[in-house]
N, C-alpha and C. Protein backbone atom coordinates (compact mmCIF):
# COMPACT_ATOMS: atom_id res chain seq x y z
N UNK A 1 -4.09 -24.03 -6.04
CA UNK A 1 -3.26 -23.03 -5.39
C UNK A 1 -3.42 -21.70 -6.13
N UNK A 2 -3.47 -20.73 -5.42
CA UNK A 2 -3.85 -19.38 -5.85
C UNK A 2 -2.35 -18.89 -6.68
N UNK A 3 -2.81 -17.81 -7.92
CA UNK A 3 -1.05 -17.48 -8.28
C UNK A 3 -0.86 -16.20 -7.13
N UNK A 4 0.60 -15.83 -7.23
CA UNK A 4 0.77 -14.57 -6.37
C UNK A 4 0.08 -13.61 -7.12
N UNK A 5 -0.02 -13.26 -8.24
CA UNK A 5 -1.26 -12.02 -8.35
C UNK A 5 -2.37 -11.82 -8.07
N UNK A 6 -3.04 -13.59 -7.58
CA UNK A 6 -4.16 -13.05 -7.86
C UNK A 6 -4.41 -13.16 -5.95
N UNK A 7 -3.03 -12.94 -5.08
CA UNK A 7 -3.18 -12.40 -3.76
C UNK A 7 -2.71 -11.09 -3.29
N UNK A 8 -2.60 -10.34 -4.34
CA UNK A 8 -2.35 -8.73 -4.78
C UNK A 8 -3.88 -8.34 -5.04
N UNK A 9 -4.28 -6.95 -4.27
CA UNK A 9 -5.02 -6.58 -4.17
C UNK A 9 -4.62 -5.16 -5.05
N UNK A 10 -5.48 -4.83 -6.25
CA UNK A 10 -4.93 -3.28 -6.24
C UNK A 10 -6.03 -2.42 -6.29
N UNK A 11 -5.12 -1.05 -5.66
CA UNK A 11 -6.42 -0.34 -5.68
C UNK A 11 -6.12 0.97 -6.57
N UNK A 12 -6.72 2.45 -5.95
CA UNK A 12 -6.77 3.42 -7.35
C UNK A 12 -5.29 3.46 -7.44
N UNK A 13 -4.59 4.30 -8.36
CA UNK A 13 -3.27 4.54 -8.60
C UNK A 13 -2.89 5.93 -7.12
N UNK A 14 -1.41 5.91 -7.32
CA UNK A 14 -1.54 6.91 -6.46
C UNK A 14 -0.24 8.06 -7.24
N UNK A 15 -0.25 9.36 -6.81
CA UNK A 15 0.81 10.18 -7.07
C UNK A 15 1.48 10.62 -6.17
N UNK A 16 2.84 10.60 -6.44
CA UNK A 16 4.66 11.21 -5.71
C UNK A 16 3.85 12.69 -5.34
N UNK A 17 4.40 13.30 -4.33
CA UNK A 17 4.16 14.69 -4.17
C UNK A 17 4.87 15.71 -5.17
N UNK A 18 4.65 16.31 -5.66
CA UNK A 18 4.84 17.70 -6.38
C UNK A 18 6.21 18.00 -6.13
N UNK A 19 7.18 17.51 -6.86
CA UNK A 19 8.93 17.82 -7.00
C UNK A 19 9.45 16.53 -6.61
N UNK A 20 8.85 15.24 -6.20
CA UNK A 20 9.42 14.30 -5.40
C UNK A 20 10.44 13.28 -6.99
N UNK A 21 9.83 13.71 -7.69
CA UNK A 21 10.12 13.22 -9.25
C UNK A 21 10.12 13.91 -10.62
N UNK A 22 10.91 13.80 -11.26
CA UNK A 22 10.67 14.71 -12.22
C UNK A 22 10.18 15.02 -12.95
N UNK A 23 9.95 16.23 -13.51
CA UNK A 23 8.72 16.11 -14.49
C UNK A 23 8.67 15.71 -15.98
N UNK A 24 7.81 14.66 -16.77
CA UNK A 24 7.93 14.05 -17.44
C UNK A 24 8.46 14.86 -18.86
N UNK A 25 9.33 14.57 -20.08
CA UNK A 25 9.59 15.27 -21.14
C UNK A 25 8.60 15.15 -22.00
N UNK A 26 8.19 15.70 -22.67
CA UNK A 26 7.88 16.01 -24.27
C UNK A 26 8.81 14.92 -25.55
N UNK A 27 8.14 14.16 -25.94
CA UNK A 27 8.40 13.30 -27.25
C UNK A 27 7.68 13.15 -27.99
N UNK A 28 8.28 13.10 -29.46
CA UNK A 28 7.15 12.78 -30.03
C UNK A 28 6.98 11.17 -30.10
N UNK A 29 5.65 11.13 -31.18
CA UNK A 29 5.05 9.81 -30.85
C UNK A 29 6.21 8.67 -30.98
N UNK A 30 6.72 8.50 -32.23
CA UNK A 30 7.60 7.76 -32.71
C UNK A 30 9.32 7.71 -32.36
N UNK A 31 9.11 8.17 -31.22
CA UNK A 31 10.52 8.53 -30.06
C UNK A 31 10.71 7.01 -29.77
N UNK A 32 12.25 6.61 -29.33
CA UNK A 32 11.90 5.80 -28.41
C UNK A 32 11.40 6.05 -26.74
N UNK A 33 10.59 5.31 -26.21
CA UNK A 33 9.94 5.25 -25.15
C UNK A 33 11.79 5.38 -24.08
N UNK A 34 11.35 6.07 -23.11
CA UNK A 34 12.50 6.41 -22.12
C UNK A 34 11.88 6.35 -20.37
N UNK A 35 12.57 5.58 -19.74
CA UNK A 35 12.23 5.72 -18.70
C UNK A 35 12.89 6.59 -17.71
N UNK A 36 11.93 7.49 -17.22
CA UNK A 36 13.09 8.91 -16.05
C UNK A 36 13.23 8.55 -15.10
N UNK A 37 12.25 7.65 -14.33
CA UNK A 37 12.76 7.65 -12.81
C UNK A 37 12.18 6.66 -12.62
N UNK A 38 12.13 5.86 -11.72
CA UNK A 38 11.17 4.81 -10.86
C UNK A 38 11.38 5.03 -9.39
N UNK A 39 10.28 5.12 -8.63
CA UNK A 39 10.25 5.44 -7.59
C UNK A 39 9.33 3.78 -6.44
N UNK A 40 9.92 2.64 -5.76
CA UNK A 40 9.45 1.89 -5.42
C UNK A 40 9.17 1.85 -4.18
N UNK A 41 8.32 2.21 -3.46
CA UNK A 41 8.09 1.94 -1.99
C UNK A 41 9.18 0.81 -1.16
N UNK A 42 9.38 -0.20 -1.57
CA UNK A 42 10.02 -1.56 -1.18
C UNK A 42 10.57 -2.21 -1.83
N UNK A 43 11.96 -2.99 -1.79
CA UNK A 43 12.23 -3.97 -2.23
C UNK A 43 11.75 -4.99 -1.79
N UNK A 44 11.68 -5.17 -0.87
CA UNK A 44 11.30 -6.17 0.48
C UNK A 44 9.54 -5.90 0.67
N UNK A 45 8.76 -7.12 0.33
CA UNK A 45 7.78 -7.29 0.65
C UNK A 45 6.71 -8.19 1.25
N UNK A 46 6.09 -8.30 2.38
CA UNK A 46 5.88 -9.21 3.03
C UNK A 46 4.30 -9.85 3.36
N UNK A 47 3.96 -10.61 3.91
CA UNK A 47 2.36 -10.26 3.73
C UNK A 47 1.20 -9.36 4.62
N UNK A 48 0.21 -8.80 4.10
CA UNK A 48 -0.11 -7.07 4.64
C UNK A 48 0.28 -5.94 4.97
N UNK A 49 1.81 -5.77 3.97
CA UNK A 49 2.29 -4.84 3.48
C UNK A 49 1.32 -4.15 2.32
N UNK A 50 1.68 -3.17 1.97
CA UNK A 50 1.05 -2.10 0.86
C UNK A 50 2.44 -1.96 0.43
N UNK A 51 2.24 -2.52 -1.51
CA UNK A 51 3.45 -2.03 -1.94
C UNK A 51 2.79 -1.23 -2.88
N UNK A 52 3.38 -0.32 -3.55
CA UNK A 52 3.44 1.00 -4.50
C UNK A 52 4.39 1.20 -5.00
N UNK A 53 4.31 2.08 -6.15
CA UNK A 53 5.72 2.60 -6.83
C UNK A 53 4.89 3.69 -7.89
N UNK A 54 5.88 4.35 -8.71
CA UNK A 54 5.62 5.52 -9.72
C UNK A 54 6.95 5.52 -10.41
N UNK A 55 6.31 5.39 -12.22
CA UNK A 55 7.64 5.41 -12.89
C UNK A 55 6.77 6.59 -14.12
N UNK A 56 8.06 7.52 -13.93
CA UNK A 56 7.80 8.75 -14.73
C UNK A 56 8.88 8.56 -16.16
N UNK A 57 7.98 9.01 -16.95
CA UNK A 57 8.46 8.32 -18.51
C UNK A 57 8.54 9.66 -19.44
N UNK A 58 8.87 9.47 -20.68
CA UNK A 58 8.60 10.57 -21.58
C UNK A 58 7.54 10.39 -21.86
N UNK A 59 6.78 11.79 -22.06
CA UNK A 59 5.29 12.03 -22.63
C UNK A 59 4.30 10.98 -23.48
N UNK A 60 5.43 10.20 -24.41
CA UNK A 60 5.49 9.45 -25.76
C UNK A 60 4.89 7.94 -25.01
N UNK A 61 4.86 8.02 -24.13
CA UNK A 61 4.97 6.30 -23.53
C UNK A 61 3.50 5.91 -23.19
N UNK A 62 3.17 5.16 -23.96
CA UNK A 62 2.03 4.33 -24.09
C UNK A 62 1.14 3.79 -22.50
N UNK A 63 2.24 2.68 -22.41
CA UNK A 63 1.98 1.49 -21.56
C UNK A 63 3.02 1.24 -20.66
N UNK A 64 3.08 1.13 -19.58
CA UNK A 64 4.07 0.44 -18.60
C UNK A 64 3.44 -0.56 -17.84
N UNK A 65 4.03 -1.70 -18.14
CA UNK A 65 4.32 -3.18 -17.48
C UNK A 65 5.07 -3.35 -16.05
N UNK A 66 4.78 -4.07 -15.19
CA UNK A 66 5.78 -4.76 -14.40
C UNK A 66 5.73 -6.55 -14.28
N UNK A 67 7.00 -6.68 -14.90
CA UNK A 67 6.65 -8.43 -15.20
C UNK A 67 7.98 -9.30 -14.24
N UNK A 68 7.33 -9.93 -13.97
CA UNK A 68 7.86 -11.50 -13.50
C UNK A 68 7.62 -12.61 -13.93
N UNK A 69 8.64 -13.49 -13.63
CA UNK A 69 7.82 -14.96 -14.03
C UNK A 69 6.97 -14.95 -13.29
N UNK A 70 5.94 -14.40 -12.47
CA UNK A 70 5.13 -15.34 -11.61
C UNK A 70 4.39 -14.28 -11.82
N UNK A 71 3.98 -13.23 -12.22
CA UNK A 71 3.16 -11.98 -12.57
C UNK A 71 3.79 -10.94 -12.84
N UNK A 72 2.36 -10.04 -13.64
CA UNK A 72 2.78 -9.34 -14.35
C UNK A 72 1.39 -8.37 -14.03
N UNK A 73 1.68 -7.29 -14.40
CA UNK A 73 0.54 -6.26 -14.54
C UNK A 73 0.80 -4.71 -15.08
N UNK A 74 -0.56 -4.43 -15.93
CA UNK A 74 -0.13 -2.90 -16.38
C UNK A 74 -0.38 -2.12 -15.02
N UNK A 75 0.57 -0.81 -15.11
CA UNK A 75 -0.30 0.37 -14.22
C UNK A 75 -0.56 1.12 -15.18
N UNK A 76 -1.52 1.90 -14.17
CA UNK A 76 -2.49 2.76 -14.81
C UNK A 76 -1.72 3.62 -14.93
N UNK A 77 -2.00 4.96 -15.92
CA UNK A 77 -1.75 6.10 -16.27
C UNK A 77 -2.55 7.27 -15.64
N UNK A 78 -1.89 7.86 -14.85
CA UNK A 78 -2.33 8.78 -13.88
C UNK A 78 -2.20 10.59 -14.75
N UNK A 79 -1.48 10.93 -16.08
CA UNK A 79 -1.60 11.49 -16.96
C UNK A 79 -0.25 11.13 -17.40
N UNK A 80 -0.17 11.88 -19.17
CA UNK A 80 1.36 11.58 -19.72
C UNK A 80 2.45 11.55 -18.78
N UNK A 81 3.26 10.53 -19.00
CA UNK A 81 4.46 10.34 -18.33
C UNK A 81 4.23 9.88 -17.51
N UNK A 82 3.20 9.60 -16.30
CA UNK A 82 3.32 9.16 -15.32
C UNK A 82 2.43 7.93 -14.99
N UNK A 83 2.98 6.78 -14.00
CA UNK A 83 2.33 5.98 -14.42
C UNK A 83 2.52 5.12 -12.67
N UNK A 84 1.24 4.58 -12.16
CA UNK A 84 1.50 4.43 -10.33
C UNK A 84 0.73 3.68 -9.94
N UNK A 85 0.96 2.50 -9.39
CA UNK A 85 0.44 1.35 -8.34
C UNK A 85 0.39 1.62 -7.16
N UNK A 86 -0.71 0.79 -6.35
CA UNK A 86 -0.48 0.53 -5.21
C UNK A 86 -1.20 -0.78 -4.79
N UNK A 87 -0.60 -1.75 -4.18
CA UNK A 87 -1.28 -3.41 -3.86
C UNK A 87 -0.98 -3.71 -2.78
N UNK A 88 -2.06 -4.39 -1.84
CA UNK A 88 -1.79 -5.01 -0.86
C UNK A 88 -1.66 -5.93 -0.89
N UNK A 89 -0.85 -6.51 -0.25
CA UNK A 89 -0.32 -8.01 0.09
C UNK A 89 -0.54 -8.60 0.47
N UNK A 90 -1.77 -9.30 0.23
CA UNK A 90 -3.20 -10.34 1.36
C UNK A 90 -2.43 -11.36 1.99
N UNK A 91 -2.01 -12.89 1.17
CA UNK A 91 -1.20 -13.43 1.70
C UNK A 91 -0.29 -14.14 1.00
N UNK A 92 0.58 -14.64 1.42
CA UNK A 92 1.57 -15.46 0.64
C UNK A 92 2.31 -16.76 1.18
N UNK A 93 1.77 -18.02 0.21
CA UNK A 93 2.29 -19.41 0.55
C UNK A 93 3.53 -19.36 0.53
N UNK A 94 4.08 -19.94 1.30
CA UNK A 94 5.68 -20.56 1.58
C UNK A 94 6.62 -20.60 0.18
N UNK A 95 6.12 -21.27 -0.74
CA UNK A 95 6.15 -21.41 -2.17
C UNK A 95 6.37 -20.14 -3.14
N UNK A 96 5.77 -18.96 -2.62
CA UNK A 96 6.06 -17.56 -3.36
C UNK A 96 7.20 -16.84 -2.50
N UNK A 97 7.53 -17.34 -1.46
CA UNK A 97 8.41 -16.73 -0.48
C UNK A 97 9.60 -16.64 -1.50
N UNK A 98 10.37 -15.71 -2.14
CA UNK A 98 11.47 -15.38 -2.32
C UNK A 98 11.85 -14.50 -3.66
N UNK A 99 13.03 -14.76 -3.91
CA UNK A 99 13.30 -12.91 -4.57
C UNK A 99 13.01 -13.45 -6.40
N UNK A 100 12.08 -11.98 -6.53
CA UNK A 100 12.10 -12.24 -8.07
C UNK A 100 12.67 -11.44 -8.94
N UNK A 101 13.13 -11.11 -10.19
CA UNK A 101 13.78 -10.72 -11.12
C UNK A 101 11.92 -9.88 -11.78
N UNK A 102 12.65 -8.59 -11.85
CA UNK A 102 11.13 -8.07 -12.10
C UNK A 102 11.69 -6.88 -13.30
N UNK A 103 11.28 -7.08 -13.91
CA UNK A 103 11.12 -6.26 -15.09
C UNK A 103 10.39 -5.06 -15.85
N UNK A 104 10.63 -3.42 -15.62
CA UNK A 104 9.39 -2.30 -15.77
C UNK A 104 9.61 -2.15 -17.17
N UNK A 105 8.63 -2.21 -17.90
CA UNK A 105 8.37 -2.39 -19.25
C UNK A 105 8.20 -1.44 -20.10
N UNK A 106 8.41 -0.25 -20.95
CA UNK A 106 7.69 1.25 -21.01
C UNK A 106 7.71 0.78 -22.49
N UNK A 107 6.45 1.49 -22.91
CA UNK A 107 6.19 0.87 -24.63
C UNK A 107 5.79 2.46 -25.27
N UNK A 108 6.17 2.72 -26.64
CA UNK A 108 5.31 3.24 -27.20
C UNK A 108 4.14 3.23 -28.06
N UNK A 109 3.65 4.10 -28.80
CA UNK A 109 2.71 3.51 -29.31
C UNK A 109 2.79 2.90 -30.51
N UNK A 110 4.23 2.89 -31.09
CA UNK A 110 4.21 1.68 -32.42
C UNK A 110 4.85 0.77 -31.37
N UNK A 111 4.78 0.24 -30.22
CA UNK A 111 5.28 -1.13 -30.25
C UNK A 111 7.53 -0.79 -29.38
N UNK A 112 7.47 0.50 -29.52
CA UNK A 112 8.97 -0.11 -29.42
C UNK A 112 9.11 -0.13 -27.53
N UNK A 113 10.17 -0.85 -27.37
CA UNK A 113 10.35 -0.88 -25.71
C UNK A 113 11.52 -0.38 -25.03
N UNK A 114 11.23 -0.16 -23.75
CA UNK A 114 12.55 -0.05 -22.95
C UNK A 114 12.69 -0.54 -21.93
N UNK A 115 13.45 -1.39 -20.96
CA UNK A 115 13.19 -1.75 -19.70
C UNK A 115 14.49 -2.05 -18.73
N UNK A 116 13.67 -1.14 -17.40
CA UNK A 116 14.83 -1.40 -16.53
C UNK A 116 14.07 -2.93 -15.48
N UNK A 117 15.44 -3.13 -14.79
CA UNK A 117 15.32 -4.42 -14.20
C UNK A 117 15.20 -3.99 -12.65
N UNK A 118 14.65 -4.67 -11.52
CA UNK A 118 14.96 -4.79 -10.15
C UNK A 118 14.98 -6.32 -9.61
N UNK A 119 15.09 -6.49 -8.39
CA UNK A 119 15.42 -7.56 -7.63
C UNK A 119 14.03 -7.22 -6.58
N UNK A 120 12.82 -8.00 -6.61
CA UNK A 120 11.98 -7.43 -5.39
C UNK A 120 11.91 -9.04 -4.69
N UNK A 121 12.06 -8.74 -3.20
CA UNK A 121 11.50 -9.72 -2.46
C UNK A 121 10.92 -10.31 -1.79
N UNK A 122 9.81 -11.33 -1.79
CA UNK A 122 8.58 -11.58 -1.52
C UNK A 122 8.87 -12.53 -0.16
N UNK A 123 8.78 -11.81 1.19
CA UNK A 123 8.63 -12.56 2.38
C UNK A 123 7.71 -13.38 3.35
C-alpha cells in the first residue's frame, strides 16, 4: 500500500501576491525562530485537489516542516522568511480518508523550534 505522501505530487513552490502577507522581520541568527502568518489554501482536501499554503517567518528561520503522523515534508524557501508548497492530490485509499493533526515546524539555525498546530482533512 502506497503512504499518503508518496500520493502527493509536489511541484515548484509558489508566492502570496505582494501585500497578501506580511512582510517577513529581521532577526538575528540566534533569535528564537517566530512564525508570522500561515496562509493555507484548504482545510479540506480531497482527491485532485491542488493543496498549497505559505508561512512567512522571521528572517532568522532556517527550515519549515509540515508534519503528521502519516507525513511530513520540508518546503522550500522561496527567499528569507518565506517559505511555500503546492501538491496535488493524485489519489487517496479509503484508509487515509480522515482528519489529521498537522504540525508547521519553523527551526533556526542552532536547532531551536516553534510550532503552530492545524486540523487538515483528507477526503
Amino acid at each position: 500500500m502506497k503512504s499518503l505522501f508518496a500520493m502527493l505530487v509536489m511541484t515548484t513552490s509558489l508566492g502570496a501576491s505582494p501585500g497578501a502577507l506580511p512582510t517577513p522581520r529581521p532577526a538575528s541568527l540566534n533569535a528564537p525562530p517566530v512564525i508570522e502568518a500561515i496562509s493555507l489554501s484548504s482545510t479540506v482536501v480531497r482527491p485532485g485537489d491542488w493543496w498549497s499554503g505559505e508561512i512567512v517567518t522571521s528572517k532568522n528561520v532556517a527550515s519549515v516542516e509540515l508534519r503528521s503522523p502519516s507525513f511530513s515534508f520540508s518546503l522550500p524557501k522561496s527567499e528569507l522568511g518565506r517559505f511555500a508548497f503546492r501538491f496535488h492530490l493524485l489519489d487517496l485509499p479509503p484508509i487515509y480518508r480522515r482528519t489529521y493533526r498537522v504540525a508547521i515546524i519553523a527551526r533556526n539555525t542552532p536547532g531551536d523550534r516553534t510550532e503552530r498546530d492545524y486540523s487538515i482533512e483528507f477526503r
